[in-house]
C-alpha atoms as a PDB file:
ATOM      1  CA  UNK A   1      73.720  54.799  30.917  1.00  0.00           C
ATOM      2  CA  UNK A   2      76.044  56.053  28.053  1.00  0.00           C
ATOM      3  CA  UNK A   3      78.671  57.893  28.386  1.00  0.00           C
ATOM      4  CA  UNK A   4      77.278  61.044  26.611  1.00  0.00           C
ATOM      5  CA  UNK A   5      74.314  60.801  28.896  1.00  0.00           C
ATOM      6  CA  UNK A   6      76.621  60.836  31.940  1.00  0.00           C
ATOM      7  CA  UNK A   7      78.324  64.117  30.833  1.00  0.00           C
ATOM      8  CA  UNK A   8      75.384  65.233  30.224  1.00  0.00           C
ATOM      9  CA  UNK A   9      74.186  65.063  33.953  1.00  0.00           C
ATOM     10  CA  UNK A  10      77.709  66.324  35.278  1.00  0.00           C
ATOM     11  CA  UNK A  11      77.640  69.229  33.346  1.00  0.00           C
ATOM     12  CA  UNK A  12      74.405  70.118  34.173  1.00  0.00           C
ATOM     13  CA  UNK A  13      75.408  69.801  37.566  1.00  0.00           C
ATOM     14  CA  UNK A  14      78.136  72.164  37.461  1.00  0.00           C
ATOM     15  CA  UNK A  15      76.067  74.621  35.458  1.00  0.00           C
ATOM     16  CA  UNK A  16      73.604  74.696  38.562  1.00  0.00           C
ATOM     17  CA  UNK A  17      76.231  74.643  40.848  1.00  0.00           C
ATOM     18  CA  UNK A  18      78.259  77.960  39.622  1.00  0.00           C
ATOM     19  CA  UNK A  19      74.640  79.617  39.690  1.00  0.00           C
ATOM     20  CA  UNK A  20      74.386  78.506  43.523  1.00  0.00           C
ATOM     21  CA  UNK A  21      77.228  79.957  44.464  1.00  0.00           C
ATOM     22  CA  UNK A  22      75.828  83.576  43.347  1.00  0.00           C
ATOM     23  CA  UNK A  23      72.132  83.305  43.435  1.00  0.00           C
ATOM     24  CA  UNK A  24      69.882  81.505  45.900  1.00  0.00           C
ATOM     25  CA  UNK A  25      67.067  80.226  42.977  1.00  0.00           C
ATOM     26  CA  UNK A  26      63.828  81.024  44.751  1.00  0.00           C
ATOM     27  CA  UNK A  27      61.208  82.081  42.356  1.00  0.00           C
ATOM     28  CA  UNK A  28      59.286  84.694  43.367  1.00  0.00           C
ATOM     29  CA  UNK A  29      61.208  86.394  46.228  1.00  0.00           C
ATOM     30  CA  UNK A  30      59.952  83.600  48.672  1.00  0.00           C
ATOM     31  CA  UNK A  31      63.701  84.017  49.941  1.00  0.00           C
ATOM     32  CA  UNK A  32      64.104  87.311  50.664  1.00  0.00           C
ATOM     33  CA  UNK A  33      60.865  87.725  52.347  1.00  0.00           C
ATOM     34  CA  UNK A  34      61.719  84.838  54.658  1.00  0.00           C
ATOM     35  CA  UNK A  35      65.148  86.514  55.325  1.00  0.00           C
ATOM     36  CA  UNK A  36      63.573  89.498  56.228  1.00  0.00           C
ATOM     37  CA  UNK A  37      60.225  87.851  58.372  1.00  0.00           C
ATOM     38  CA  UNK A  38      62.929  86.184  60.315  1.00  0.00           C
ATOM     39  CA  UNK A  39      65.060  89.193  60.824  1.00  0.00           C
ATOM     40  CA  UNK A  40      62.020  91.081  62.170  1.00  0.00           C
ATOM     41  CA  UNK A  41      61.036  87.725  64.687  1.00  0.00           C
ATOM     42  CA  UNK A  42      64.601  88.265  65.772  1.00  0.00           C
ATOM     43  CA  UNK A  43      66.014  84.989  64.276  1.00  0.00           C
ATOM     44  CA  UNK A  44      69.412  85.569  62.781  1.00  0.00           C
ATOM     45  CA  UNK A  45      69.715  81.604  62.685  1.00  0.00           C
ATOM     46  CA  UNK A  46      69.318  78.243  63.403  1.00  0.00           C
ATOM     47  CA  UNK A  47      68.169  74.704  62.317  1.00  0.00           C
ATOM     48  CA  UNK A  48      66.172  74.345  58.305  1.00  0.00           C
ATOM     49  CA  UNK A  49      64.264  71.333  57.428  1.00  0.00           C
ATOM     50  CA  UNK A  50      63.475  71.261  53.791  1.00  0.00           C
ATOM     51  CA  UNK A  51      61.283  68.671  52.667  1.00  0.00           C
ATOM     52  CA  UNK A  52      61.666  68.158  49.142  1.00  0.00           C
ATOM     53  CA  UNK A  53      64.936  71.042  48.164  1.00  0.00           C
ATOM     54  CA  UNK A  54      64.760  69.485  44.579  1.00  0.00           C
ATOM     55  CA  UNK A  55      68.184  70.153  43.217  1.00  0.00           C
ATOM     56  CA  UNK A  56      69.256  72.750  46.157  1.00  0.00           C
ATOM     57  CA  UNK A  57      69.047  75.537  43.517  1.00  0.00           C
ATOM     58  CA  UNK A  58      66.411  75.785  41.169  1.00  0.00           C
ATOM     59  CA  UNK A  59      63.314  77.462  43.087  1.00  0.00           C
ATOM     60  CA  UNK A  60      65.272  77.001  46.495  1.00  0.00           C
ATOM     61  CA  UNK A  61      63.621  78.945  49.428  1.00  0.00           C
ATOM     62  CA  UNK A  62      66.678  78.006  51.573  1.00  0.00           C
ATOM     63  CA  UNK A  63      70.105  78.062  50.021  1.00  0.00           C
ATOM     64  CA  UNK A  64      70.721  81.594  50.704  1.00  0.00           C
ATOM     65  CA  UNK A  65      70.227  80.175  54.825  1.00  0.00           C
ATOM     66  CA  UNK A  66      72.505  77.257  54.242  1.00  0.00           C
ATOM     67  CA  UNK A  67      75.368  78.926  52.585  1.00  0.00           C
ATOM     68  CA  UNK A  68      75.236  80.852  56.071  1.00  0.00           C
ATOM     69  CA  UNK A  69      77.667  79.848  58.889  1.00  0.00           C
ATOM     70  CA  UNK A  70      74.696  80.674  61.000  1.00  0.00           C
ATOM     71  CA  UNK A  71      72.104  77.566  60.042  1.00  0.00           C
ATOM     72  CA  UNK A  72      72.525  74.138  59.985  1.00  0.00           C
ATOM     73  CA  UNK A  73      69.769  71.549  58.828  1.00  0.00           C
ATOM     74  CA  UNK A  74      68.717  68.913  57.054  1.00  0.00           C
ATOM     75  CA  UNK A  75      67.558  68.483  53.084  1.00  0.00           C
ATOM     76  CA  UNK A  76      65.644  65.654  51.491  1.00  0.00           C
ATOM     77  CA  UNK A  77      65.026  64.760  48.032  1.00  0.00           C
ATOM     78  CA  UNK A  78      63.877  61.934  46.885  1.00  0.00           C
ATOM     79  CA  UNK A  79      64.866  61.781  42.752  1.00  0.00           C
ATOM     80  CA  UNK A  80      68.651  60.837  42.360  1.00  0.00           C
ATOM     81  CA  UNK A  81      69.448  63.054  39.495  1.00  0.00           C
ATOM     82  CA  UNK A  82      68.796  66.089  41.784  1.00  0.00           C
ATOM     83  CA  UNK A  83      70.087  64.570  44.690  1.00  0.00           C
ATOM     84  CA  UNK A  84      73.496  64.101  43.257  1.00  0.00           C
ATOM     85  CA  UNK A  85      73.169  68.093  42.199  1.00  0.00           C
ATOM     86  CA  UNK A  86      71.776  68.786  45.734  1.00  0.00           C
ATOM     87  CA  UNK A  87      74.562  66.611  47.155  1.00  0.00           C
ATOM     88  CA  UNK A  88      77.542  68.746  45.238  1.00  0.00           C
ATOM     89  CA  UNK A  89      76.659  72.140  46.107  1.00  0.00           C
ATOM     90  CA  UNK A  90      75.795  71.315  49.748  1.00  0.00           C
ATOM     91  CA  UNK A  91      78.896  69.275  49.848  1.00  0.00           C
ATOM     92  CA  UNK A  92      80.453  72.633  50.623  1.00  0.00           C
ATOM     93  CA  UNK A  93      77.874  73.266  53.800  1.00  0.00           C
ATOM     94  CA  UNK A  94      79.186  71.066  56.803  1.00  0.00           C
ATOM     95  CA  UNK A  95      76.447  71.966  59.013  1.00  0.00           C
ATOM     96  CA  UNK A  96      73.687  70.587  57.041  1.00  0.00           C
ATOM     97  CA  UNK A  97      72.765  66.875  56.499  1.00  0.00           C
ATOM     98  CA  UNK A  98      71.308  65.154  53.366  1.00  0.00           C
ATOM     99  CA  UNK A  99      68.694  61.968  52.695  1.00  0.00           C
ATOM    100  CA  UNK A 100      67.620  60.504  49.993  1.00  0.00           C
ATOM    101  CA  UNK A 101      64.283  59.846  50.944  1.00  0.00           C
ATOM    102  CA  UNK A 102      60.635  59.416  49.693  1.00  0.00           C
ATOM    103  CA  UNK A 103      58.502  61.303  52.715  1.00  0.00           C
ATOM    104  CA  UNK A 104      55.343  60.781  53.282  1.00  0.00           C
ATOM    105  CA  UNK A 105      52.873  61.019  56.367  1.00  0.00           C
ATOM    106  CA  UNK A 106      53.882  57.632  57.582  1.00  0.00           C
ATOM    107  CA  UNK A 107      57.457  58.558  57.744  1.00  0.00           C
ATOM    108  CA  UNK A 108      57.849  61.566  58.814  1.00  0.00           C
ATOM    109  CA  UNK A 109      58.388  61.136  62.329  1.00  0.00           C
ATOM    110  CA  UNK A 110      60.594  58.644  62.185  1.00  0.00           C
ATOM    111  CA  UNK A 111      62.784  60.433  59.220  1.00  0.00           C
ATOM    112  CA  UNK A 112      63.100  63.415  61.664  1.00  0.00           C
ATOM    113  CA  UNK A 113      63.983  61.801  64.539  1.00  0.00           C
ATOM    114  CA  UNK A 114      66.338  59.573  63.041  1.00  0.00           C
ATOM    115  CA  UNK A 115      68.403  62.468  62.622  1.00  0.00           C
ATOM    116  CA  UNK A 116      67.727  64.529  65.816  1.00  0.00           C
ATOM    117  CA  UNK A 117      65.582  67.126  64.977  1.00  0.00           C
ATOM    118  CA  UNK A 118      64.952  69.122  67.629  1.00  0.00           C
ATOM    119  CA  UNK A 119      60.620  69.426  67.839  1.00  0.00           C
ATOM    120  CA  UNK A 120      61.247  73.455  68.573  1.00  0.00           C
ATOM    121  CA  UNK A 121      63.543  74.004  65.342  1.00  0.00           C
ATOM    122  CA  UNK A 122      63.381  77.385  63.570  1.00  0.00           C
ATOM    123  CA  UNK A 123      62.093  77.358  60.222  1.00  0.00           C
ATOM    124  CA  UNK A 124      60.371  74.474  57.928  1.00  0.00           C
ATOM    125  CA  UNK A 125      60.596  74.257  53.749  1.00  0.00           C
ATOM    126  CA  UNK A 126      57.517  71.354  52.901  1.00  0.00           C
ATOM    127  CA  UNK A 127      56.657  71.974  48.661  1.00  0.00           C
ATOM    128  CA  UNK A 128      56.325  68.050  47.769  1.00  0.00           C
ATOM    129  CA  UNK A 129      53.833  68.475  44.944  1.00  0.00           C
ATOM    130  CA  UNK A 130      51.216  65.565  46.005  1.00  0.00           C
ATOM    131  CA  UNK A 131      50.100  65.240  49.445  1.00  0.00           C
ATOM    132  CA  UNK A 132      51.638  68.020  51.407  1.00  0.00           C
ATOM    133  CA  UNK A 133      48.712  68.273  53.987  1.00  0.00           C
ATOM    134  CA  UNK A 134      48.620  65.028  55.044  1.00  0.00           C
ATOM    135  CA  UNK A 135      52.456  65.300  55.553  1.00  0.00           C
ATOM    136  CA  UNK A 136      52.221  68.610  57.826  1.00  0.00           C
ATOM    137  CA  UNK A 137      49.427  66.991  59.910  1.00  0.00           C
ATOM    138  CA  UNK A 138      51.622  64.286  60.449  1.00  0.00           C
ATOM    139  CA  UNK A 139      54.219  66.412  61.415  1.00  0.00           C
ATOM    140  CA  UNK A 140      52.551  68.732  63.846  1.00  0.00           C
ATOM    141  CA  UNK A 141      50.616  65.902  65.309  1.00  0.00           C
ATOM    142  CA  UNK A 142      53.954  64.170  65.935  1.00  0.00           C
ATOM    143  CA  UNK A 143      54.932  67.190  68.414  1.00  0.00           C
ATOM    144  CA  UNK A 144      57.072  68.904  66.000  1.00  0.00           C
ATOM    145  CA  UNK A 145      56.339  73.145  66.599  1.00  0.00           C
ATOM    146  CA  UNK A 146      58.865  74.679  64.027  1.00  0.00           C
ATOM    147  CA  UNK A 147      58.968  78.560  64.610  1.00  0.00           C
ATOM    148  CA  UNK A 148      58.207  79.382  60.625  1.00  0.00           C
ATOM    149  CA  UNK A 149      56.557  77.073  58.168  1.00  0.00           C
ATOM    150  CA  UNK A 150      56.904  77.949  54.351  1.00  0.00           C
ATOM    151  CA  UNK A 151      54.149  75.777  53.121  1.00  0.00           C
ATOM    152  CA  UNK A 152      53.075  75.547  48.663  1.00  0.00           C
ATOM    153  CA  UNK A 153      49.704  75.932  48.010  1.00  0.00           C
ATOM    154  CA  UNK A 154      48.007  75.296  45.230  1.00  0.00           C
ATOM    155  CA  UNK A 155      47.646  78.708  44.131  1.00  0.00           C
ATOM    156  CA  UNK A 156      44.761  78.415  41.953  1.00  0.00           C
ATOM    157  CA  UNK A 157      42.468  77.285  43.770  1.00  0.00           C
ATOM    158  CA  UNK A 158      40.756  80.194  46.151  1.00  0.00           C
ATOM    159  CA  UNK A 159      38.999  80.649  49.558  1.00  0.00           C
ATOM    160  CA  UNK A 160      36.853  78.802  51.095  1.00  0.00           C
ATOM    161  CA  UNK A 161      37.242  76.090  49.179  1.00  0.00           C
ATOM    162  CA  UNK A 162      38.811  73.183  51.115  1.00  0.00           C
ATOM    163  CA  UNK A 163      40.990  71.104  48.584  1.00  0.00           C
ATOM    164  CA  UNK A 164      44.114  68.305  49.522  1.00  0.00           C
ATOM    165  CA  UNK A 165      45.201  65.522  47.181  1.00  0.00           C
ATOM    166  CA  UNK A 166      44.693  62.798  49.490  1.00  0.00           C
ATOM    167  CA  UNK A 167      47.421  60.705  50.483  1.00  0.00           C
ATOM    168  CA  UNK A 168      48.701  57.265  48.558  1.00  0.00           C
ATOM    169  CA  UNK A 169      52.035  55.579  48.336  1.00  0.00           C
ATOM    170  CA  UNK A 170      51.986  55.290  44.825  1.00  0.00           C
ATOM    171  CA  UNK A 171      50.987  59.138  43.983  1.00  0.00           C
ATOM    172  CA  UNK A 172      53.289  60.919  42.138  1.00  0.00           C
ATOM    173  CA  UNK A 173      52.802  64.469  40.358  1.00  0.00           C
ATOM    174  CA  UNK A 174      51.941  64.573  36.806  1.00  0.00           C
ATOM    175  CA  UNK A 175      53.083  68.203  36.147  1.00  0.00           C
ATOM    176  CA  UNK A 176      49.505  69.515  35.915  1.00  0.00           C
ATOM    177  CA  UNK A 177      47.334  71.299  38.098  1.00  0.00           C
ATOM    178  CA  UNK A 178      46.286  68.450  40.710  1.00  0.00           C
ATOM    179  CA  UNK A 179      49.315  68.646  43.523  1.00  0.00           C
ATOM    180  CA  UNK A 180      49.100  69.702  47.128  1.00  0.00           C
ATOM    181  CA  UNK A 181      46.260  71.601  48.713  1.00  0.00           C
ATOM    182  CA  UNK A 182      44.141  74.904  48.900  1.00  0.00           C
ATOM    183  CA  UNK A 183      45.357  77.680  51.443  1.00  0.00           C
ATOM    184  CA  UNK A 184      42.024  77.546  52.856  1.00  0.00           C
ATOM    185  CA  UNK A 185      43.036  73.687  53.815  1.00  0.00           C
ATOM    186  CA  UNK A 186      46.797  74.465  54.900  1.00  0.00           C
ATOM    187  CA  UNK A 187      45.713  76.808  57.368  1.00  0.00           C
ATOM    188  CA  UNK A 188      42.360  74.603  58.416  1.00  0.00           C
ATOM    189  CA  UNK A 189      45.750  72.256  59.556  1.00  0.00           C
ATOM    190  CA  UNK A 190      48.399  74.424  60.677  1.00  0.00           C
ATOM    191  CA  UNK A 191      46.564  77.475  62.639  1.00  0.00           C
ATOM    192  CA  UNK A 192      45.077  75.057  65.335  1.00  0.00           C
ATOM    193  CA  UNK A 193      48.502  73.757  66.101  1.00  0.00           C
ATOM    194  CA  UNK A 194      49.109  77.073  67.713  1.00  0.00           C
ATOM    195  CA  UNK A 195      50.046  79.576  64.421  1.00  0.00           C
ATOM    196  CA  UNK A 196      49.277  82.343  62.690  1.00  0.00           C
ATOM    197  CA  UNK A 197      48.998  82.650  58.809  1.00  0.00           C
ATOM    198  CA  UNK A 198      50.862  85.415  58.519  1.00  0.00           C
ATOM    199  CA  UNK A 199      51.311  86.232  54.550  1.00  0.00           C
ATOM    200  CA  UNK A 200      51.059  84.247  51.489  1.00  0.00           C
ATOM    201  CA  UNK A 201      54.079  84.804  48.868  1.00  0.00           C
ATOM    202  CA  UNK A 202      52.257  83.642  45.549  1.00  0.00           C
ATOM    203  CA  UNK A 203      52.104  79.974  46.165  1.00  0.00           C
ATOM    204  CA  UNK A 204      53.842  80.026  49.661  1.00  0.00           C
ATOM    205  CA  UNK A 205      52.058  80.024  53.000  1.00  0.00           C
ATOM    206  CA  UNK A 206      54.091  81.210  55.511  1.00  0.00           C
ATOM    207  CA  UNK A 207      52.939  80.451  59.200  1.00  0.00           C
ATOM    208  CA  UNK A 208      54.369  81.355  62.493  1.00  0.00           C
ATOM    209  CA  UNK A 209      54.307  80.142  65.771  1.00  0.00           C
ATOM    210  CA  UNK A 210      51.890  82.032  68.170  1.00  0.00           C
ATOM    211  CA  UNK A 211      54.255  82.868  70.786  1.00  0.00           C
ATOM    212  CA  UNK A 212      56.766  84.062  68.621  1.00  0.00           C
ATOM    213  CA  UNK A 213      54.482  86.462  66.431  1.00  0.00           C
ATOM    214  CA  UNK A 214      52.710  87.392  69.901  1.00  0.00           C
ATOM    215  CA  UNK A 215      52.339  91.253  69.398  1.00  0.00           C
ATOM    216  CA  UNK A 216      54.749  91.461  66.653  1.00  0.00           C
ATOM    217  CA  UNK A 217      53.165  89.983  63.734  1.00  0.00           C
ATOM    218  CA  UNK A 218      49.369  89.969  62.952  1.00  0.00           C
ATOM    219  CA  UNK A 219      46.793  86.900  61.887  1.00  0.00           C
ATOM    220  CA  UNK A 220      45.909  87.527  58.216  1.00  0.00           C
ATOM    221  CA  UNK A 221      42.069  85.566  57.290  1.00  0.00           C
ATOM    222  CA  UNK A 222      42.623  83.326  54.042  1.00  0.00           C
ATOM    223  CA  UNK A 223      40.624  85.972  52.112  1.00  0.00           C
ATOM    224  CA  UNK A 224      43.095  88.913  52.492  1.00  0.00           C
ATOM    225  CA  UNK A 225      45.847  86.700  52.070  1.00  0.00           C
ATOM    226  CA  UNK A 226      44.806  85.126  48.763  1.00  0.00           C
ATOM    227  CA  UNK A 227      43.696  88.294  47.085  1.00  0.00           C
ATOM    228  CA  UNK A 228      46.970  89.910  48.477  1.00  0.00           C
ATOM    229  CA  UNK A 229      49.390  87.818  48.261  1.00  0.00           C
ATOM    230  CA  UNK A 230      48.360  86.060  44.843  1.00  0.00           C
ATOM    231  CA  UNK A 231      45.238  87.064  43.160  1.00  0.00           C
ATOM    232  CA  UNK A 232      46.133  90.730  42.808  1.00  0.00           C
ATOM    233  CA  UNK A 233      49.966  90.220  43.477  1.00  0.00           C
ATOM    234  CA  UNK A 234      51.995  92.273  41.101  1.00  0.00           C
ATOM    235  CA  UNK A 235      53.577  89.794  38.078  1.00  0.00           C
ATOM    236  CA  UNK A 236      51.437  87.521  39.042  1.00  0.00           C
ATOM    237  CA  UNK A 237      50.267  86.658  34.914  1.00  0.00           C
ATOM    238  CA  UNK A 238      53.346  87.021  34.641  1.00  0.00           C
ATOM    239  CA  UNK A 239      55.047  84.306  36.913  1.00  0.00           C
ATOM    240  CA  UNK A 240      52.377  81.877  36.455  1.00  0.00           C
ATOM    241  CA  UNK A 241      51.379  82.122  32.835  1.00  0.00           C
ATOM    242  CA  UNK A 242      50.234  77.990  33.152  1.00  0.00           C
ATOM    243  CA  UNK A 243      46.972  78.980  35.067  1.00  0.00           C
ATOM    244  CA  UNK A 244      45.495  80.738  32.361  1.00  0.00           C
ATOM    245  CA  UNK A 245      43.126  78.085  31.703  1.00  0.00           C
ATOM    246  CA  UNK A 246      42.050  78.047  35.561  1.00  0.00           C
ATOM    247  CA  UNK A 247      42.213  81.804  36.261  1.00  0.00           C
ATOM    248  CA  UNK A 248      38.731  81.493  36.211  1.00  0.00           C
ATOM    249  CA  UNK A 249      37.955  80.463  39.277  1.00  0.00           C
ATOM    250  CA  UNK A 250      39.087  83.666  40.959  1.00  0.00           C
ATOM    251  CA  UNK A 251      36.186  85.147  39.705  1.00  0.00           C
ATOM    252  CA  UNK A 252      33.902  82.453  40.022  1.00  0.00           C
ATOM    253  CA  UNK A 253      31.440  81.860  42.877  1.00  0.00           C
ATOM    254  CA  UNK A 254      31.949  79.273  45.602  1.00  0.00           C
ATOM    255  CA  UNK A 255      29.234  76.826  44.118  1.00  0.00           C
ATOM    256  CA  UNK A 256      30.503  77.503  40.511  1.00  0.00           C
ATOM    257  CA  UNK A 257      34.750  77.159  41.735  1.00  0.00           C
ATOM    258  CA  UNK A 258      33.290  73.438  43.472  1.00  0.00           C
ATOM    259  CA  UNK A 259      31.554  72.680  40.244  1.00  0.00           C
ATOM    260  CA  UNK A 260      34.151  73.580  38.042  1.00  0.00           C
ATOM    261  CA  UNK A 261      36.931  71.590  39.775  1.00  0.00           C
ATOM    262  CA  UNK A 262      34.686  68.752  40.070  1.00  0.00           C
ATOM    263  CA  UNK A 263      34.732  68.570  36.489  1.00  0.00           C
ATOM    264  CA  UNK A 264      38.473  69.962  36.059  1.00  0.00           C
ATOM    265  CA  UNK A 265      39.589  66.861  38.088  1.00  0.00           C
ATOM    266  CA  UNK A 266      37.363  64.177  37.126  1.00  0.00           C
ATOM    267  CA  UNK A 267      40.193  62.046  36.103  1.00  0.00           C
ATOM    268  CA  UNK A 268      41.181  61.701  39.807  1.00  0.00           C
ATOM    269  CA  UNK A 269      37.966  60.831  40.976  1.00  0.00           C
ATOM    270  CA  UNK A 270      38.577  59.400  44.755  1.00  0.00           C
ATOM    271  CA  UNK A 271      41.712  60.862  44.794  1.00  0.00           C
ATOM    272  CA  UNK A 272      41.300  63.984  46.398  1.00  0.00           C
ATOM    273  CA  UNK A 273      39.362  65.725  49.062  1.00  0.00           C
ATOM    274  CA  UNK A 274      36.782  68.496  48.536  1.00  0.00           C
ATOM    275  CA  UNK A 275      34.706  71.095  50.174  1.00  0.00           C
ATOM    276  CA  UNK A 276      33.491  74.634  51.114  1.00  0.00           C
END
């Protein structure tokens, strides 16, 4: 690596890092309406898993928590460039620990454990752009019950249609449109684990645990949440101007939204899971 090229990276670093320290990155107010879910569940703080925090800035649901004497946790990232970024602005947070790690369903237990994570912690960040389902089954299966789960969707693709990348070690994101799963599959997983679906922010499905939304918070169907929370979500052209070519399928039947994917993803034939 030449020299240039490592300047390069540190200032980029420190560019990101004086943003931290006054904004907390998250893209479409995913943030603030977790701040404010948790305030009204009564949790003022506690223990954060993010799976996949990226850089610790950019599009960060968490770092406003962190920064907070009140939460601990634990990040992961798996690229090294924004691991080293992730590493210097949390370098400042004592109660939270870092890995550099590659999750996936197989490892997931043993990532966790390996650095005592209570099963009953408070609030879970999962947005790995591949084969997030497979990762939360793994998760919940493995007796982990976190109290709020911020799950990404793939936003474009609507209710009832069923849709995961399936798992593989060697998947890796390819900046398109073929990453993670339908909301109509994320909840399929998470509800009968004992949650509710209580909103979705955008591309966000945020769950909580039954007995702490009992008769505070209600159960929202896939339906209502997709039209509210993205389909006719204000700024929504706006904030995701790349699904123009897919927008489609919002208005599209069932039969015609299968079909169309079908075709949209024939390149990844076998590597994905479909229904309705």
């Amino acid at each position: 690596m030449s020299q240039e090229s490592i300047l390069e990276d540190l200032n980029k670093i420190l560019r990101i890092a004086v943003q931290a320290e006054t904004a907390d990155g998250s893209y479409a107010g995913e943030a603030d309406y977790l701040d404010k879910l948790l305030g009204v569940i009564g949790i003022q703080g506690g223990y954060i898993v993010d799976i996949a925090a990226s850089d610790g800035f950019t599009q960060s649901s968490t770092l406003g928590f962190f920064k907070r004497s009140e939460w601990s946790g634990l990040a992961v990232e798996m690229d090294p460039k924004k691991f080293a970024t992730l590493a210097f602005i949390f370098s400042s947070f004592p109660r939270t620990r870092l890995a550099k790690a590659k999750v996936t369903p197989l490892n997931i237990r043993s990532l966790l454990e390996a650095f005592e994570v209570s099963k009953d912690f408070d609030l879970l960040n999962l947005d790995i752009d591949s084969y997030d389902l497979y990762v939360m089954d793994s998760l919940l299966k493995a007796g982990f019950r976190p109290k709020v789960i911020s799950m990404e969707i793939n936003e474009k693709i609507p209710p009832p249609i069923f849709f995961t990348v399936d798992y593989s070690e060697s998947h890796s994101w390819e900046m398109d449109h073929f990453f993670g799963c339908s909301i109509t599959a994320a909840a399929t997983i998470v509800k009968p684990f004992g949650y509710i679906l209580e909103n979705l922010v955008y591309n966000n499905a945020i769950f909580v645990r039954n007995d702490i939304a009992f008769n505070r918070l209600n159960d929202m169907g896939v339906e209502e949440a997709y039209e509210n929370g993205y389909k006719n979500a204000p700024n929504r052209t706006a904030l995701f101007p790349w699904n123009v070519d897919v927008n489609c399928l919002m208005d599209f039947s069932t039969q015609q939204s299968y079909d169309f994917l079908q075709k949209y993803f024939f390149k990844y034939s076998g590597k994905y899971t479909i229904r309705y």
